[in-house]
C-alpha atoms as a PDB file:
ATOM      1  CA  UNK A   1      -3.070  -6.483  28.387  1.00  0.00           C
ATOM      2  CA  UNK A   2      -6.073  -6.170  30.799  1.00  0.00           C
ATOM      3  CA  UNK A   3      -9.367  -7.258  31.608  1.00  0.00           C
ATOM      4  CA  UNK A   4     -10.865  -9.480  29.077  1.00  0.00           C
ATOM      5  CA  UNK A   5      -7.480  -9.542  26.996  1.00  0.00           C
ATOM      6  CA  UNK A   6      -5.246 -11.284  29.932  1.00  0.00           C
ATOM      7  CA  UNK A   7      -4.036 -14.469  28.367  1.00  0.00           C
ATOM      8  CA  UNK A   8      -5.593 -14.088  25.208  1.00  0.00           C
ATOM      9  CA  UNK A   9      -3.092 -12.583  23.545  1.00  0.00           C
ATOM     10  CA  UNK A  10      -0.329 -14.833  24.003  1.00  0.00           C
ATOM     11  CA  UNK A  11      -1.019 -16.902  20.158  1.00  0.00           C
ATOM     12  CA  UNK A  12      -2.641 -16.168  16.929  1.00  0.00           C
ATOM     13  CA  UNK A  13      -4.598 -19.453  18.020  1.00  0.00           C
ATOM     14  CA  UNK A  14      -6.321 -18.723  20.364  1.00  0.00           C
ATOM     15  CA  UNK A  15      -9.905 -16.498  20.375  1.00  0.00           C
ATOM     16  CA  UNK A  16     -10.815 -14.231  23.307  1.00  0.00           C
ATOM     17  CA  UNK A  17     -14.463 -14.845  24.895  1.00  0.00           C
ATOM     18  CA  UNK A  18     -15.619 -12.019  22.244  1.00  0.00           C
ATOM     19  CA  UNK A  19     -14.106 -13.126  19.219  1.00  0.00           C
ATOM     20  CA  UNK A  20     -10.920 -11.685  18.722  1.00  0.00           C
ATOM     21  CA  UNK A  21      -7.705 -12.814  17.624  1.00  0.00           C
ATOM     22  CA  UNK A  22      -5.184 -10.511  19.527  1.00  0.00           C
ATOM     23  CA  UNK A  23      -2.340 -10.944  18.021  1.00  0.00           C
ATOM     24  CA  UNK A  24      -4.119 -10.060  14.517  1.00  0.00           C
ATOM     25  CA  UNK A  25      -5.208  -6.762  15.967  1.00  0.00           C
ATOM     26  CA  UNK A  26      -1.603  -6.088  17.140  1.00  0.00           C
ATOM     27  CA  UNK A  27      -0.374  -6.801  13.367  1.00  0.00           C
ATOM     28  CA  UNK A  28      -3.014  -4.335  12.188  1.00  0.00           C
ATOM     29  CA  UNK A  29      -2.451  -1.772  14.678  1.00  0.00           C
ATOM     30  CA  UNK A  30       1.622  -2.016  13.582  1.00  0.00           C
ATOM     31  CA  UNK A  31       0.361  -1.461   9.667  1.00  0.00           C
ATOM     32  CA  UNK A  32      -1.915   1.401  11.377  1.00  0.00           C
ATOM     33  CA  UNK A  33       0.742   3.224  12.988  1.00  0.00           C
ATOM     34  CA  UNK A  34       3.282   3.694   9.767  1.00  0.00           C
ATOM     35  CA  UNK A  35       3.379   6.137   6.962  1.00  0.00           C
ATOM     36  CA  UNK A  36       0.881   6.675   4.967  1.00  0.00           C
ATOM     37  CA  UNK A  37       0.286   4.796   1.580  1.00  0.00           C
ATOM     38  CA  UNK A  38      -2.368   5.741  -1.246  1.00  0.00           C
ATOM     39  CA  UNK A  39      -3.620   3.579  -3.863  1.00  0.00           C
ATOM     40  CA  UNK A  40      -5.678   5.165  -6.556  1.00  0.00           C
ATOM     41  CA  UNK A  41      -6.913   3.323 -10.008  1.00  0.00           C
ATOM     42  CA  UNK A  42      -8.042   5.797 -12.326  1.00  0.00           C
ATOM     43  CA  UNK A  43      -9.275   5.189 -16.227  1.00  0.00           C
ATOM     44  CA  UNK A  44      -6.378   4.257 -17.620  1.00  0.00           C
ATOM     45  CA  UNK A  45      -4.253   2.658 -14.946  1.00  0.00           C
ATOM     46  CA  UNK A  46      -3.118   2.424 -11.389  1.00  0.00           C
ATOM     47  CA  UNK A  47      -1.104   4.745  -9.165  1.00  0.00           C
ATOM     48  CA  UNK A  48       0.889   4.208  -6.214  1.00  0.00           C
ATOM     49  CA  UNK A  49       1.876   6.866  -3.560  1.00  0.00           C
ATOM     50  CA  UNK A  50       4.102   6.321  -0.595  1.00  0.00           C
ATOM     51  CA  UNK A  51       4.663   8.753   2.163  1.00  0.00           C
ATOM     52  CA  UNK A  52       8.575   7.631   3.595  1.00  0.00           C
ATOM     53  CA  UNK A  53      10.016   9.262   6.738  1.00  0.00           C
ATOM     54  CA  UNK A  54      13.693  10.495   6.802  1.00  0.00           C
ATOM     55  CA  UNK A  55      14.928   8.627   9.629  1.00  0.00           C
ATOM     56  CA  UNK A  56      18.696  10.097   9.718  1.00  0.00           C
ATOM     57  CA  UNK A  57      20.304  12.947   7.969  1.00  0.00           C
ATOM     58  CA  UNK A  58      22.664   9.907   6.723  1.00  0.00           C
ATOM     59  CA  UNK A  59      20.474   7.684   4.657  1.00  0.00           C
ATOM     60  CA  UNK A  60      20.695   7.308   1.148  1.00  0.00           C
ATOM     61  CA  UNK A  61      18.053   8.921  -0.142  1.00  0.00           C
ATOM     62  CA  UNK A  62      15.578   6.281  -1.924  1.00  0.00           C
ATOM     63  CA  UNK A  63      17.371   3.196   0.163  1.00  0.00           C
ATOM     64  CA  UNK A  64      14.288   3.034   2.359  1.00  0.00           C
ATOM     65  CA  UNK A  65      11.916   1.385  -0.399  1.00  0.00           C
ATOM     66  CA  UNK A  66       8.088   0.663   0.192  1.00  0.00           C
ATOM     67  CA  UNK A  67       7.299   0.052  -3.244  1.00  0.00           C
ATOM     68  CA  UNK A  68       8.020  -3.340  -4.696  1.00  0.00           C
ATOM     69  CA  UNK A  69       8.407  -5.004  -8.724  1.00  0.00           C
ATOM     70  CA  UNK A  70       6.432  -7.892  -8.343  1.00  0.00           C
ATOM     71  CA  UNK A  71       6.320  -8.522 -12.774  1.00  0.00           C
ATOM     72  CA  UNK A  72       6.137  -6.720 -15.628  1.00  0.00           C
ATOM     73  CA  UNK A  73       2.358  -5.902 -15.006  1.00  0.00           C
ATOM     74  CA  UNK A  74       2.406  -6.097 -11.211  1.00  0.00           C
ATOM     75  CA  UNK A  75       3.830  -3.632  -8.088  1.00  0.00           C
ATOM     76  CA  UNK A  76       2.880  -3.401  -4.447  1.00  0.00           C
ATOM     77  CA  UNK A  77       3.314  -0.678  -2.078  1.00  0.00           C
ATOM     78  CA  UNK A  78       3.945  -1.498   1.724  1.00  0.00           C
ATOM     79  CA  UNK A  79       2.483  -0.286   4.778  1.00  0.00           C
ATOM     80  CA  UNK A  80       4.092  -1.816   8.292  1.00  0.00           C
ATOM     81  CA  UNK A  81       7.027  -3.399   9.290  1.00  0.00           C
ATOM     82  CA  UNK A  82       9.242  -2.827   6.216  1.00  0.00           C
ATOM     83  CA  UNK A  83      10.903  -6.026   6.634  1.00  0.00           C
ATOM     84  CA  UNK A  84       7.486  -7.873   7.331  1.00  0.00           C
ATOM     85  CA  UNK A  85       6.261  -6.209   3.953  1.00  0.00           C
ATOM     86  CA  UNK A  86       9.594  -7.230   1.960  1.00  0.00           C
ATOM     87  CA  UNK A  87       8.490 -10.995   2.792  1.00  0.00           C
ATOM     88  CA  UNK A  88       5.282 -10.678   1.528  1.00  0.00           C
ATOM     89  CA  UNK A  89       6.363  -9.077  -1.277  1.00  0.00           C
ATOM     90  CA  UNK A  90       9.254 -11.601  -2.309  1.00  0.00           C
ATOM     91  CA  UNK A  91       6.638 -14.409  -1.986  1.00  0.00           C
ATOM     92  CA  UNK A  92       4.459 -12.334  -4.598  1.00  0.00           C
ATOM     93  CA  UNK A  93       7.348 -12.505  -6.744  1.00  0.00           C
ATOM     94  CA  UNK A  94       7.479 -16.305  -6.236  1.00  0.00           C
ATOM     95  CA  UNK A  95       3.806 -16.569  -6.882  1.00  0.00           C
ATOM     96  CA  UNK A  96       4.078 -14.626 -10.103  1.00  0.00           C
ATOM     97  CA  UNK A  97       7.658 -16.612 -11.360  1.00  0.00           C
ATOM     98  CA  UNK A  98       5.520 -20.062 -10.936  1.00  0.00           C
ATOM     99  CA  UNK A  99       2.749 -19.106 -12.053  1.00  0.00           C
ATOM    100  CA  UNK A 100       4.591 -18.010 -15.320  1.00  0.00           C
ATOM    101  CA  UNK A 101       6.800 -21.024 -15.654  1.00  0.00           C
ATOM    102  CA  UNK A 102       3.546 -23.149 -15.165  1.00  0.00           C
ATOM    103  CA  UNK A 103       1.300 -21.572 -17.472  1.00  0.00           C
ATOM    104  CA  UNK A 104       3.370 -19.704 -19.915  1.00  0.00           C
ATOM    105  CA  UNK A 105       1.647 -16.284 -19.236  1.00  0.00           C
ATOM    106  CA  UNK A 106       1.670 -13.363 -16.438  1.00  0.00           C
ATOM    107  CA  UNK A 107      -0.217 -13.917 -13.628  1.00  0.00           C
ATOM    108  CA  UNK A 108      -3.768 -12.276 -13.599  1.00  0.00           C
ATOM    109  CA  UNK A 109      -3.621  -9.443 -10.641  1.00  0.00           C
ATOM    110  CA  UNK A 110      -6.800 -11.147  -8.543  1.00  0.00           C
ATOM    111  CA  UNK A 111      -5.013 -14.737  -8.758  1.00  0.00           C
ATOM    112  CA  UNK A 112      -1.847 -13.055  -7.353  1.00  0.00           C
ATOM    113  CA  UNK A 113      -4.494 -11.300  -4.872  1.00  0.00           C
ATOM    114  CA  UNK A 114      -5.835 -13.983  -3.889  1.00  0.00           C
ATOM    115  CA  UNK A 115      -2.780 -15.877  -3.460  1.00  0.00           C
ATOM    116  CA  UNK A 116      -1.016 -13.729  -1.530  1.00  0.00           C
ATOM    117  CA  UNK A 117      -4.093 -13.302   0.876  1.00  0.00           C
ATOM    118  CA  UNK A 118      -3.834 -17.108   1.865  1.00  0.00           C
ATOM    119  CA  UNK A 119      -0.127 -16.943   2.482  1.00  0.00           C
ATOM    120  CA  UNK A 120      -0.979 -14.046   4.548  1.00  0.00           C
ATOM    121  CA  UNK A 121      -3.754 -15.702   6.322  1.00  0.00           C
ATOM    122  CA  UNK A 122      -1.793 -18.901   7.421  1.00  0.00           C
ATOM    123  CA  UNK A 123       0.707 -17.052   9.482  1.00  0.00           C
ATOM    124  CA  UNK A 124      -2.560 -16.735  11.708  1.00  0.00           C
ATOM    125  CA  UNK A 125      -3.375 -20.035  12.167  1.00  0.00           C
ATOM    126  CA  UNK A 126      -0.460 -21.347  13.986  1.00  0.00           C
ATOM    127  CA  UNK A 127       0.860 -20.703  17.569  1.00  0.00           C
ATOM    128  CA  UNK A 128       4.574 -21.175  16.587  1.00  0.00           C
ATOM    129  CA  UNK A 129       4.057 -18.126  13.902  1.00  0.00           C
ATOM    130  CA  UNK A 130       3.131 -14.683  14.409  1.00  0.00           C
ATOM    131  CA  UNK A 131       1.096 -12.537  11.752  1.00  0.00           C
ATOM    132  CA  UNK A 132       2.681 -10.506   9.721  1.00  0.00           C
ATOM    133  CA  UNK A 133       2.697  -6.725  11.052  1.00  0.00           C
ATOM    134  CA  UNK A 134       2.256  -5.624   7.377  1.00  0.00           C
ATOM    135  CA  UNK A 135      -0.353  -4.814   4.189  1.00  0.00           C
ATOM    136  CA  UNK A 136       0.021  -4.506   1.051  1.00  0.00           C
ATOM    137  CA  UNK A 137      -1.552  -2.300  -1.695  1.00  0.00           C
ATOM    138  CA  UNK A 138      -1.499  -4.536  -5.012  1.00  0.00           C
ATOM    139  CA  UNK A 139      -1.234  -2.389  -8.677  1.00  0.00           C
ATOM    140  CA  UNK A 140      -1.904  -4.715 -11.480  1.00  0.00           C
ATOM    141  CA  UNK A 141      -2.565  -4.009 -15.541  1.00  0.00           C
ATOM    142  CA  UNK A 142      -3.603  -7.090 -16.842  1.00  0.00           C
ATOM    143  CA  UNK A 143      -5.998  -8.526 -19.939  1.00  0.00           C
ATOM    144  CA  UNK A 144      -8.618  -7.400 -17.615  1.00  0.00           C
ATOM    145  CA  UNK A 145      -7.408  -3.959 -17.380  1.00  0.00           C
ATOM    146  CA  UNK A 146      -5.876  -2.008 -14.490  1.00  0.00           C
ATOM    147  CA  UNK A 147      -6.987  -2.896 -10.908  1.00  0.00           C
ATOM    148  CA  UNK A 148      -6.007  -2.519  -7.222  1.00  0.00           C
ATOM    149  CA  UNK A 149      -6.076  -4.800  -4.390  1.00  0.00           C
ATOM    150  CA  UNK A 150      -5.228  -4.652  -0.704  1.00  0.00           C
ATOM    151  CA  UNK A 151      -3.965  -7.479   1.712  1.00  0.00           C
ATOM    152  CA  UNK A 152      -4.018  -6.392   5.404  1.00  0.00           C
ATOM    153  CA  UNK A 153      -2.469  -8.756   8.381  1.00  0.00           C
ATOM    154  CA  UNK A 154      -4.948 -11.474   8.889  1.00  0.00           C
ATOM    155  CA  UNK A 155      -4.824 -12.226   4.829  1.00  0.00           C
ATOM    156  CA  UNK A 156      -8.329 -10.480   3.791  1.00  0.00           C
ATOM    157  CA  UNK A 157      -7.442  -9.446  -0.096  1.00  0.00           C
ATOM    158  CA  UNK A 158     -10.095  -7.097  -1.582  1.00  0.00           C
ATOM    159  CA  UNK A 159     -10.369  -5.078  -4.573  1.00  0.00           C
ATOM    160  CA  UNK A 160     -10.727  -1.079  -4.984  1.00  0.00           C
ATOM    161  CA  UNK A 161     -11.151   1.998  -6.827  1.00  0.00           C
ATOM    162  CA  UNK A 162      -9.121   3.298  -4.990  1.00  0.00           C
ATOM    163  CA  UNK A 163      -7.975   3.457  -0.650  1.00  0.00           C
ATOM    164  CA  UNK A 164      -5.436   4.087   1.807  1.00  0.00           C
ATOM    165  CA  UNK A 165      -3.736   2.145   4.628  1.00  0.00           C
ATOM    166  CA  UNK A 166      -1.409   3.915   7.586  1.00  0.00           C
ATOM    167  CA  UNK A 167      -1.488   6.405  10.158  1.00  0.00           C
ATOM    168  CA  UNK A 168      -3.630   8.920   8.409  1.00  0.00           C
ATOM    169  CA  UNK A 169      -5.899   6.494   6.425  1.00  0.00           C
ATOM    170  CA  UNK A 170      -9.470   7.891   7.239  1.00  0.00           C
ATOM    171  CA  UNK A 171      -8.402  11.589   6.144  1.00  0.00           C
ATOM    172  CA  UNK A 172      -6.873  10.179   3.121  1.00  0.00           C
ATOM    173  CA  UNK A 173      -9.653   7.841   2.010  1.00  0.00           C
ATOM    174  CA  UNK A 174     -12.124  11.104   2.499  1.00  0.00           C
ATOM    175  CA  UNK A 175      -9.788  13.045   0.164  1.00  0.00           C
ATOM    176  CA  UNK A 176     -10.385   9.667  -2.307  1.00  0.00           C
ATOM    177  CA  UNK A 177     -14.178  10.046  -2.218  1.00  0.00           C
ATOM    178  CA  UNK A 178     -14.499  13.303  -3.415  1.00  0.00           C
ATOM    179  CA  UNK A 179     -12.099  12.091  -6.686  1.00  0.00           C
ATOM    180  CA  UNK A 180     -14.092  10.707  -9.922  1.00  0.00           C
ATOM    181  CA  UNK A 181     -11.724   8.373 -10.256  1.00  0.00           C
ATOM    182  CA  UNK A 182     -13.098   6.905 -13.691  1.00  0.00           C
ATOM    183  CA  UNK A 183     -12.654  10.190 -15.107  1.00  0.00           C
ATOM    184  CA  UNK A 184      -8.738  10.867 -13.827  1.00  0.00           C
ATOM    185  CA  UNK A 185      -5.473  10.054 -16.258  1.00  0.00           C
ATOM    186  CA  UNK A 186      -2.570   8.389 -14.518  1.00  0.00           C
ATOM    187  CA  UNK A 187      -1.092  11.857 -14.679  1.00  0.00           C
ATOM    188  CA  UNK A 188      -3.690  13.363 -12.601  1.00  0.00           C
ATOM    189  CA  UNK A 189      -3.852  10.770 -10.499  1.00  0.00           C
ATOM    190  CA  UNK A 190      -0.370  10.924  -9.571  1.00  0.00           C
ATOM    191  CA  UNK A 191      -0.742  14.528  -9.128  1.00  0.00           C
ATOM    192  CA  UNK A 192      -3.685  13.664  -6.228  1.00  0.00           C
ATOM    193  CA  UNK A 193      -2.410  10.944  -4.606  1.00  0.00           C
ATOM    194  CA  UNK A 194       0.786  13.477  -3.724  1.00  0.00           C
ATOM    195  CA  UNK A 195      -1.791  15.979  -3.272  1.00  0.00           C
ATOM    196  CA  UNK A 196      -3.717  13.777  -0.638  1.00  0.00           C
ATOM    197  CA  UNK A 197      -0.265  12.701   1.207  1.00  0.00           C
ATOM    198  CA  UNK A 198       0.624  15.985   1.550  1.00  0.00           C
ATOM    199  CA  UNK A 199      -2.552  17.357   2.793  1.00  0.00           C
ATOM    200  CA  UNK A 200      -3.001  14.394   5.199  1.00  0.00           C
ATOM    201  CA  UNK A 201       0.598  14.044   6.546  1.00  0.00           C
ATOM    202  CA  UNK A 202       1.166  14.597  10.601  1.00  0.00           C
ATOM    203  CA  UNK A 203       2.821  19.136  10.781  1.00  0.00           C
ATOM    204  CA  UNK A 204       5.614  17.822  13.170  1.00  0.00           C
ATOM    205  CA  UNK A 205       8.269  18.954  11.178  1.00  0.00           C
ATOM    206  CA  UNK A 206       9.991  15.766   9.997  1.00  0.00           C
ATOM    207  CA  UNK A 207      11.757  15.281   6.637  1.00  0.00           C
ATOM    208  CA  UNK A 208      10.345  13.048   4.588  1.00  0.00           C
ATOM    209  CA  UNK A 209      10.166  11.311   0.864  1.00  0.00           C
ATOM    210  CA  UNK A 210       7.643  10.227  -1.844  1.00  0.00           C
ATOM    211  CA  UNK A 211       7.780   7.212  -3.174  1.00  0.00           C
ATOM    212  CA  UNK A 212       5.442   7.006  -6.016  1.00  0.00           C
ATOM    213  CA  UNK A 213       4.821   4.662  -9.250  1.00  0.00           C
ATOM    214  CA  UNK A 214       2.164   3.434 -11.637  1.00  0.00           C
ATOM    215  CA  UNK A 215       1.054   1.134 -13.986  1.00  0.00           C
ATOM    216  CA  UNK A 216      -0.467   2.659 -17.161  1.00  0.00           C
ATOM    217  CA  UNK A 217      -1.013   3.021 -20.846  1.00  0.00           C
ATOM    218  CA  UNK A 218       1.257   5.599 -20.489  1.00  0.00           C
ATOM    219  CA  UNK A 219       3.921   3.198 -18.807  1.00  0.00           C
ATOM    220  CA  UNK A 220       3.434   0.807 -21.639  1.00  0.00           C
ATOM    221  CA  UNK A 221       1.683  -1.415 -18.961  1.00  0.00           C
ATOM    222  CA  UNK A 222       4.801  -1.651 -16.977  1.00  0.00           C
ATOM    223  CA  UNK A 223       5.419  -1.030 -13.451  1.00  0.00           C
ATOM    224  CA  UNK A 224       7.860   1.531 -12.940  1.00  0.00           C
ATOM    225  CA  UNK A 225       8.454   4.585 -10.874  1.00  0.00           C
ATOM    226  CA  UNK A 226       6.740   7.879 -11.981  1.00  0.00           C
ATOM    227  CA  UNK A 227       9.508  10.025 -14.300  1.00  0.00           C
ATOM    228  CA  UNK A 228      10.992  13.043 -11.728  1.00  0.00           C
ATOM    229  CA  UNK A 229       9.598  15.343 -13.630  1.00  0.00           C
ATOM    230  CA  UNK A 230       6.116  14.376 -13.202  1.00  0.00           C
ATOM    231  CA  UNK A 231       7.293  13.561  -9.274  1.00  0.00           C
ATOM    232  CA  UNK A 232       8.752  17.356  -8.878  1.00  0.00           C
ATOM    233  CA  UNK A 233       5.632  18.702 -10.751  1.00  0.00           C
ATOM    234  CA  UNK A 234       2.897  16.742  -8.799  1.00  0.00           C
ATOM    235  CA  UNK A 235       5.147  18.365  -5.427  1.00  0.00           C
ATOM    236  CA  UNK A 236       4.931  21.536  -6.815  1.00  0.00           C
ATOM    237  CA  UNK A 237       1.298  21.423  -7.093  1.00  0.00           C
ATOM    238  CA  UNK A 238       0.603  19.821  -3.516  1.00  0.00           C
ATOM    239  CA  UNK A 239       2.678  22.498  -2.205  1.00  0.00           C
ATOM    240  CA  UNK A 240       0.939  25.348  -3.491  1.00  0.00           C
ATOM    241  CA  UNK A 241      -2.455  24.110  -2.492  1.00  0.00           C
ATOM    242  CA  UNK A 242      -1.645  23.920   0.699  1.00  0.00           C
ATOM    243  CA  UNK A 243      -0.562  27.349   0.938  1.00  0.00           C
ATOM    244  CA  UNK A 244      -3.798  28.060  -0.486  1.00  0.00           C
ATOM    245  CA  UNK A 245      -5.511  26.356   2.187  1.00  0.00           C
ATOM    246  CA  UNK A 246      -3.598  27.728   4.623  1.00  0.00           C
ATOM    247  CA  UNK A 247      -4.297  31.528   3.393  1.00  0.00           C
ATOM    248  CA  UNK A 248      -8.144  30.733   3.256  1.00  0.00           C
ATOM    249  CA  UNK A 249      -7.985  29.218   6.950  1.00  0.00           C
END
């Protein structure tokens, strides 16, 4: 770096003269710079959407996961550094395992939230770590009902109706605010979140996959992957609207 940055960047310690954490802002910018994710919680659940670039003709197709089991009642969806994510997401799973064992029932989705958040947060608070470059959309259906969370680099957890992280956050999360969220079916929901990623996503040509899943009535209050059929429809759909768009333009 220059200017006011020289030197300041060099822990997650250690504050610049105007308050910044550098290394923070580098984890965020890493979580800024990936694919696309979409969280959306509509009236009867929560759905996932993950936007996955094809990164060689030879992958398997669905090796490359962003979406995560955490329990029965729980998923996340990753934005970042894969393998940064895939941390955070195994020490969910260890959250929701003891808290299980402990108290004999699932874990409530803001305890995991919150739990999460301050593992998160204490990889910024010593030199010999570095944040992770990684956040997390949380899904959860509990006693409470359905709800989603988000847990960005520096460990802030906060709950939504519904938001995006990645590249092309801001033009998602306007797509989000014109939904009425309260009034969508996990169905439809699924069928905007692909809607959103695919109006959204960067025209450069590239191959790439959804990942999608949801928590629902419909899902018995399980996370699980969307069925294909609802996957291929929702494509269908997001396809066809933008070659609507494209004829008005």
């Amino acid at each position: 770096m220059s200017g006011i940055g020289t030197g300041y960047d060099l822990s997650s310690t250690t504050y610049s003269p105007d308050g910044k954490i550098f290394q923070t802002e580098y984890a965020q910018k890493a979580v800024d710079n990936s694919s696309t994710v979409v969280g959306l919680r509509c009236k009867d659940g929560v759905v996932l959407a993950c936007e996955k670039l094809v990164l060689s003709k030879l992958l398997v197709e669905g090796s490359n996961r962003r979406i995560h089991n955490i329990d029965r009642h729980v998923g996340v969806a990753v934005a970042g550094l894969a393998p940064d994510g895939r941390m955070v997401a195994n020490r969910a799973w260890d959250e929701a395992a003891s808290y299980k064992r402990v108290y004999g029932e699932p874990i409530p989705g803001h305890v995991l939230c919150e739990r999460v958040g301050s593992y998160v947060h204490m990889f910024n608070l010593y030199w010999s770590l570095r944040p992770y470059g990684a956040a997390l959309l949380l899904a959860a259906y509990d006693k409470n009902g359905p709800a989603l969370y988000a847990v960005d680099p520096s460990g802030t957890s906060l709950r939504y109706f519904g938001t995006a992280v990645g590249k092309a956050r801001q033009a998602a999360k306007n797509e989000i605010e014109k939904l009425k969220l309260n009034e969508l079916s996990a169905r439809e929901a699924v069928i905007e979140a692909v809607k959103i990623l695919y109006k959204v996503r960067d025209e450069d040509g590239k191959k790439f996959e959804l990942d999608v899943s949801w928590v629902c009535d419909e899902s018995g209050k399980v996370h699980q992957r969307v069925p294909d059929e609802l996957l291929a429809e929702a494509e269908r759909q997001a396809k066809a609207a933008l070659e609507d768009s494209d004829m008005d333009d």
